[in-house]
C-alpha atoms as a PDB file:
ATOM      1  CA  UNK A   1      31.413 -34.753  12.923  1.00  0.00           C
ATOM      2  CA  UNK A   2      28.998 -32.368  11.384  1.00  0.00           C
ATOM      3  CA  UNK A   3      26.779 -32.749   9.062  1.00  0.00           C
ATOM      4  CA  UNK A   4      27.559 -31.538   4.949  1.00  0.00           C
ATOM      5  CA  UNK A   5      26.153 -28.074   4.057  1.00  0.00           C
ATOM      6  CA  UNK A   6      23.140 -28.208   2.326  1.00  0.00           C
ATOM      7  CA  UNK A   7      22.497 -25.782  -0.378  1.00  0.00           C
ATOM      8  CA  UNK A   8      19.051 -23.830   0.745  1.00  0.00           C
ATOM      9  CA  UNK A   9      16.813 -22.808  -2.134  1.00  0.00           C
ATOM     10  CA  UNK A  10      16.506 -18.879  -2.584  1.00  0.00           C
ATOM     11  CA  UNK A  11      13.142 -17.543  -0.769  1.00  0.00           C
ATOM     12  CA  UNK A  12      10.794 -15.104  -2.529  1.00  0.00           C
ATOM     13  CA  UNK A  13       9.945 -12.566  -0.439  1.00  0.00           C
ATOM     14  CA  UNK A  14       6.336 -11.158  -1.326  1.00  0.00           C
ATOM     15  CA  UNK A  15       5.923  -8.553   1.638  1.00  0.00           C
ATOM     16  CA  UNK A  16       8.132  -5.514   1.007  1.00  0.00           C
ATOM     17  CA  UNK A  17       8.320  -2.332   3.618  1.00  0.00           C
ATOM     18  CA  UNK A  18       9.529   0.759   3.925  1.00  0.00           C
ATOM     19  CA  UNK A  19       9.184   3.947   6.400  1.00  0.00           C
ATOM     20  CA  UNK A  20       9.002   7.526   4.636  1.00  0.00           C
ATOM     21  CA  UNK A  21       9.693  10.763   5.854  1.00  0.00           C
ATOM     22  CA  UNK A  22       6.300  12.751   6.505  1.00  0.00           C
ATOM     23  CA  UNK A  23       6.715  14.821   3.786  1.00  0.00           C
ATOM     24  CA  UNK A  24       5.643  15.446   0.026  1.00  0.00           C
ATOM     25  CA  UNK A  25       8.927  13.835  -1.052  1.00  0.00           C
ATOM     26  CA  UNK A  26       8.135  11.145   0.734  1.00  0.00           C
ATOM     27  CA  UNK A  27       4.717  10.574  -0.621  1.00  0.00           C
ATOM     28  CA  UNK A  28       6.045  10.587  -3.936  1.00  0.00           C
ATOM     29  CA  UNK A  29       8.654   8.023  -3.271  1.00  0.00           C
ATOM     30  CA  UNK A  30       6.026   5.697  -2.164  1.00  0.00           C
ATOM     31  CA  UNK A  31       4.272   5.722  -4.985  1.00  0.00           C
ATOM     32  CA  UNK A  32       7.841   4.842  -7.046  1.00  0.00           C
ATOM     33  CA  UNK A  33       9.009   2.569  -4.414  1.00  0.00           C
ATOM     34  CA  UNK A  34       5.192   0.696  -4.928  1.00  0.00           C
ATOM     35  CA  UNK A  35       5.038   0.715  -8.665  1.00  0.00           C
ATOM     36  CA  UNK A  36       8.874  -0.884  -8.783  1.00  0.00           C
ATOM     37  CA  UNK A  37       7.496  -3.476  -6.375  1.00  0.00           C
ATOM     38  CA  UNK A  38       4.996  -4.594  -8.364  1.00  0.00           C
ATOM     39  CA  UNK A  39       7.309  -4.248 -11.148  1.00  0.00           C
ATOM     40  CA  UNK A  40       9.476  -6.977  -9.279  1.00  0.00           C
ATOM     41  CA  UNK A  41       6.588  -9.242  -8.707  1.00  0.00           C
ATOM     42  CA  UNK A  42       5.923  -9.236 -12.127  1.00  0.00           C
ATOM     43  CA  UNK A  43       2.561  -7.031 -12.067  1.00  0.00           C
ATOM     44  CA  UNK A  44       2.490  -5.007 -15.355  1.00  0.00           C
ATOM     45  CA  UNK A  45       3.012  -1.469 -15.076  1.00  0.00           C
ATOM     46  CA  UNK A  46       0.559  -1.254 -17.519  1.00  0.00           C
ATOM     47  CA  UNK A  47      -2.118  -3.081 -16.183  1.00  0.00           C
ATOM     48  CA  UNK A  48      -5.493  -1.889 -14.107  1.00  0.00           C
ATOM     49  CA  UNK A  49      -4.105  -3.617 -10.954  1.00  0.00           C
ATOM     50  CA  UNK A  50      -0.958  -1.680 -11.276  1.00  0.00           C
ATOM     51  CA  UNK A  51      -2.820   1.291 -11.700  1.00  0.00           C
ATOM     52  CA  UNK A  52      -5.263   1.282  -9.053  1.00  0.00           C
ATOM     53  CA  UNK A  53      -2.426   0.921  -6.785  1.00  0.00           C
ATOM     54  CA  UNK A  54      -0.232   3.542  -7.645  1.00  0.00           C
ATOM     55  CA  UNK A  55      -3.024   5.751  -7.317  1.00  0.00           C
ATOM     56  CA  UNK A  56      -4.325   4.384  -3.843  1.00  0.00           C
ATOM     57  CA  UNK A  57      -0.752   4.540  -2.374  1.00  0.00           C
ATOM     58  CA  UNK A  58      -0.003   8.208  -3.867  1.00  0.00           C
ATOM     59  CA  UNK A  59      -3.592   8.866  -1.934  1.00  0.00           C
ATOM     60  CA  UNK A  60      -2.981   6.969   0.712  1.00  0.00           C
ATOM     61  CA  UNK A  61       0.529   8.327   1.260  1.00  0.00           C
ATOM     62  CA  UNK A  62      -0.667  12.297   1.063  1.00  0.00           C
ATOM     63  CA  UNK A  63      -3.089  11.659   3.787  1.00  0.00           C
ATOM     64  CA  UNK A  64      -0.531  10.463   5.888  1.00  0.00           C
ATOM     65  CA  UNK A  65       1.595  13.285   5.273  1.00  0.00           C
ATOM     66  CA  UNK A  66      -1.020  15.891   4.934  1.00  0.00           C
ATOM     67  CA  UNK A  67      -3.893  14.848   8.208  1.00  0.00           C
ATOM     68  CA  UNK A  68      -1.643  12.075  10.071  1.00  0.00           C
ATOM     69  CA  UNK A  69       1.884  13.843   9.972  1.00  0.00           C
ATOM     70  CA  UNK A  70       3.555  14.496  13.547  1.00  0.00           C
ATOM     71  CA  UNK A  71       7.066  16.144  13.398  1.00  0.00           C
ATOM     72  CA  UNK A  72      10.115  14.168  13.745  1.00  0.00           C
ATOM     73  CA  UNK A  73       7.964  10.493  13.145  1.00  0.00           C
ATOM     74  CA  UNK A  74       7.876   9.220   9.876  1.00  0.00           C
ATOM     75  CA  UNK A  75       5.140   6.864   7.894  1.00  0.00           C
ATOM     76  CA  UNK A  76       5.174   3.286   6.199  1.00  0.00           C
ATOM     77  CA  UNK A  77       4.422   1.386   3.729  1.00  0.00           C
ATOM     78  CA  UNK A  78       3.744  -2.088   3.091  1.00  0.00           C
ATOM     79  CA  UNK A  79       2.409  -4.242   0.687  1.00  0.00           C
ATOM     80  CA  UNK A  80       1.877  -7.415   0.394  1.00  0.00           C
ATOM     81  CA  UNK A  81       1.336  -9.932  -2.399  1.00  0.00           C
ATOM     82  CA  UNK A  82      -1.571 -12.165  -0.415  1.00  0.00           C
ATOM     83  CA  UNK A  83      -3.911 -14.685  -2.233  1.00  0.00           C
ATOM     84  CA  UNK A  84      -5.462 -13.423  -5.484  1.00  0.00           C
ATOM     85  CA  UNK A  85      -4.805  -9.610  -4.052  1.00  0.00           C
ATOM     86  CA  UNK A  86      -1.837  -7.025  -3.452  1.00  0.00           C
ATOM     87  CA  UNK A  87      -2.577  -5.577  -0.067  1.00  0.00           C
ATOM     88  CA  UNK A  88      -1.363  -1.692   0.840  1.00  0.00           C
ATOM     89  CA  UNK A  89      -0.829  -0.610   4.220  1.00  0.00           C
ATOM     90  CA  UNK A  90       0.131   2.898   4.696  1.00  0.00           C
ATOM     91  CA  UNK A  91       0.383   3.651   7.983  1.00  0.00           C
ATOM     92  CA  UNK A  92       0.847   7.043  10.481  1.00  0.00           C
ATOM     93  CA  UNK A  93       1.709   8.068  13.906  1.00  0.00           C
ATOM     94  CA  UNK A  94      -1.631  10.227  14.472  1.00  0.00           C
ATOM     95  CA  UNK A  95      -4.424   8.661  15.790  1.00  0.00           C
ATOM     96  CA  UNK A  96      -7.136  10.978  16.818  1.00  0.00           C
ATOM     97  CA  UNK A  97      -6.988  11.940  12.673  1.00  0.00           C
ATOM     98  CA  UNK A  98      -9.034   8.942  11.440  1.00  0.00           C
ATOM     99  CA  UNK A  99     -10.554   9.055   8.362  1.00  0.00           C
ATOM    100  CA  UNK A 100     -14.283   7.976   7.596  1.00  0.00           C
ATOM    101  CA  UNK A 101     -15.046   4.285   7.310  1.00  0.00           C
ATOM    102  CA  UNK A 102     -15.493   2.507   3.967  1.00  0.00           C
ATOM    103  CA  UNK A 103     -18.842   3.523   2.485  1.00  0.00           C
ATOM    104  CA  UNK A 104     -19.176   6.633   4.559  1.00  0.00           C
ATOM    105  CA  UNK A 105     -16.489   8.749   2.430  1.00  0.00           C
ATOM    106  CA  UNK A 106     -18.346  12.079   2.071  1.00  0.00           C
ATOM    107  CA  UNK A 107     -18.659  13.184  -1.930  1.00  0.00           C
ATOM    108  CA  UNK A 108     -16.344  16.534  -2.142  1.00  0.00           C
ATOM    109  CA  UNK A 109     -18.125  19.587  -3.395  1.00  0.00           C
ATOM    110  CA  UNK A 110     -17.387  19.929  -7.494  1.00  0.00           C
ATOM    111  CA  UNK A 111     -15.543  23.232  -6.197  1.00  0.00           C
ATOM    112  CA  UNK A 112     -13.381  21.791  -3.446  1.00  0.00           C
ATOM    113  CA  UNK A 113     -10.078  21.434  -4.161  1.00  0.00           C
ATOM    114  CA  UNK A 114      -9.544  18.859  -1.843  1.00  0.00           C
ATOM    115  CA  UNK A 115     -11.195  15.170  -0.488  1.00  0.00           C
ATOM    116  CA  UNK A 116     -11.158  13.176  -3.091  1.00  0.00           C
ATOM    117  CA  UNK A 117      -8.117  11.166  -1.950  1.00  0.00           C
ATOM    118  CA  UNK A 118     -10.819   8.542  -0.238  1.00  0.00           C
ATOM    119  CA  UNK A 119     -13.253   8.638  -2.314  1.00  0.00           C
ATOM    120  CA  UNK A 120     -10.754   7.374  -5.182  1.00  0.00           C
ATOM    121  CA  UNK A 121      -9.044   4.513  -2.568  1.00  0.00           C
ATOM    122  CA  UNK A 122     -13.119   3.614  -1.863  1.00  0.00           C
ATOM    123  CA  UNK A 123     -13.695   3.151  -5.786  1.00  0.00           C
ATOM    124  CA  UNK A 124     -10.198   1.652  -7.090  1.00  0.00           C
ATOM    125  CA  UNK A 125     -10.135  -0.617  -3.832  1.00  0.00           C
ATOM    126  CA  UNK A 126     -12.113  -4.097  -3.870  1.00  0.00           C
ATOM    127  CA  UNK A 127     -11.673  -3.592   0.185  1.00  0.00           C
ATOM    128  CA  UNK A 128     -10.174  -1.427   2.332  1.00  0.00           C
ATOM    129  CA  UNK A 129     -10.317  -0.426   6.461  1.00  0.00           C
ATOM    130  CA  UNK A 130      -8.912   1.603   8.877  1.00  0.00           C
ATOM    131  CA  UNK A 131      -7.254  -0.394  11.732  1.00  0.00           C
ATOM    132  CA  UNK A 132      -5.796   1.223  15.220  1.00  0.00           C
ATOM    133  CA  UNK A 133      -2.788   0.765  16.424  1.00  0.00           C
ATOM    134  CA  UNK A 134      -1.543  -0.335  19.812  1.00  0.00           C
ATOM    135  CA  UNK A 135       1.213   2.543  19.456  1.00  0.00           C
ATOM    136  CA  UNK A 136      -0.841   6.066  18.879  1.00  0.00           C
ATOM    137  CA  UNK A 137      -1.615   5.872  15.355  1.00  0.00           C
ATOM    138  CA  UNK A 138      -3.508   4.177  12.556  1.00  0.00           C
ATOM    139  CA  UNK A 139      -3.507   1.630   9.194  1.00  0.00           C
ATOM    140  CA  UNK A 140      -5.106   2.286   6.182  1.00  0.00           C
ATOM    141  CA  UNK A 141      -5.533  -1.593   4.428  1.00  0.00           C
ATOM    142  CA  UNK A 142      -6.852  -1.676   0.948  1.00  0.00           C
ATOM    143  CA  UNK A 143      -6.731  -4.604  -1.225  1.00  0.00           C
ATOM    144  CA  UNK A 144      -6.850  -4.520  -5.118  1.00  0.00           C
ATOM    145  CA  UNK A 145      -7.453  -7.860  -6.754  1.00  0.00           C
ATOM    146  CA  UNK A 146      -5.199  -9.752  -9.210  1.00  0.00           C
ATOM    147  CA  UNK A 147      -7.527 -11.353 -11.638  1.00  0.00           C
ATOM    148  CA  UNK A 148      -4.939 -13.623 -13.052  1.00  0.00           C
ATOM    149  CA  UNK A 149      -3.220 -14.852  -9.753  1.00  0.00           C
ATOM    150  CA  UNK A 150      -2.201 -18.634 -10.863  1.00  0.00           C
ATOM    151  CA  UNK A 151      -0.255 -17.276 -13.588  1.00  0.00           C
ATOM    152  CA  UNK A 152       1.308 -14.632 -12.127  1.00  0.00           C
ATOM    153  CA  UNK A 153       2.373 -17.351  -9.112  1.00  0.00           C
ATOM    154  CA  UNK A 154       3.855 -19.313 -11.649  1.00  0.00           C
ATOM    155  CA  UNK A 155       5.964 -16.476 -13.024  1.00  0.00           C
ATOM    156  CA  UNK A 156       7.154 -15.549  -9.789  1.00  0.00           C
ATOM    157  CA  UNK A 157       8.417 -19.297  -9.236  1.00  0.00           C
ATOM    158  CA  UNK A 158       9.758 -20.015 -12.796  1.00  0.00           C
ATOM    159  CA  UNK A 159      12.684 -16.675 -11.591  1.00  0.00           C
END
């Protein structure tokens, strides 16, 4: 005899991921694809957390296409909805392209047009790193704080 089916209760999933193609399209789509996730986790779009993300995953994202990009191998993205933060981790196939270390992002030139991407990840970020990978290639982790966690727990479990 076995025993009765029991009914399992439905799991929230707070770790979403998804690989991009290494292109401008695909940069942009990250950015959409993060802002919807945080949509789903019941972040406000309109909110400074929801914010600094967007614009540390469209930065994140356009240095992976732009300085980590290898033909034919794509990037990811991940977040995650950890303790009291959402953590982004954006993450290429190039490894001898790392970028500077937190605190030693050089300030651009007024005049360039380019390299501010880290300097706005080190300012919207409450933490962020660069990790290796055991495959060639690298991780970009930053972490943006939710200042009203409990609540937004609760939300996510009353669904």
């Amino acid at each position: 005899m076995t025993a009765p089916f029991t009914p399992q209760l439905p799991i929230t999933v707070r770790t979403f991921s998804q690989r991009l193609s290494s292109t401008p399209r695909g940069a942009r789509l990250a950015r959409h694809l993060a802002l919807n996730q945080l949509h789903t986790w019941g972040i406000p779009d309109d909110s400074d957390p929801a914010h600094a993300v967007a614009v540390i995953v469209a930065e994140l994202a356009a240095n992976a296409v732009t300085h980590g990009r290898v033909p034919g191998r794509d990037f990811e993205l991940r977040l995650s909805l950890v303790t009291g933060s959402v953590r982004i981790e954006v993450t290429d196939t190039r490894a001898e392209q790392r970028p500077p270390a937190p605190g030693a992002v050089p300030t651009p030139d007024p005049l360039d047009e380019d390299g501010r991407g880290l300097v706005l990840v080190d300012a919207l970020a409450d933490r962020w790193e660069v990790l290796e990978r055991e495959s060639p290639g690298k991780t970009v982790r930053a972490e943006v704080d939710l200042p009203r966690w409990r609540a937004l727990v609760r939300r996510a479990a009353d669904r």
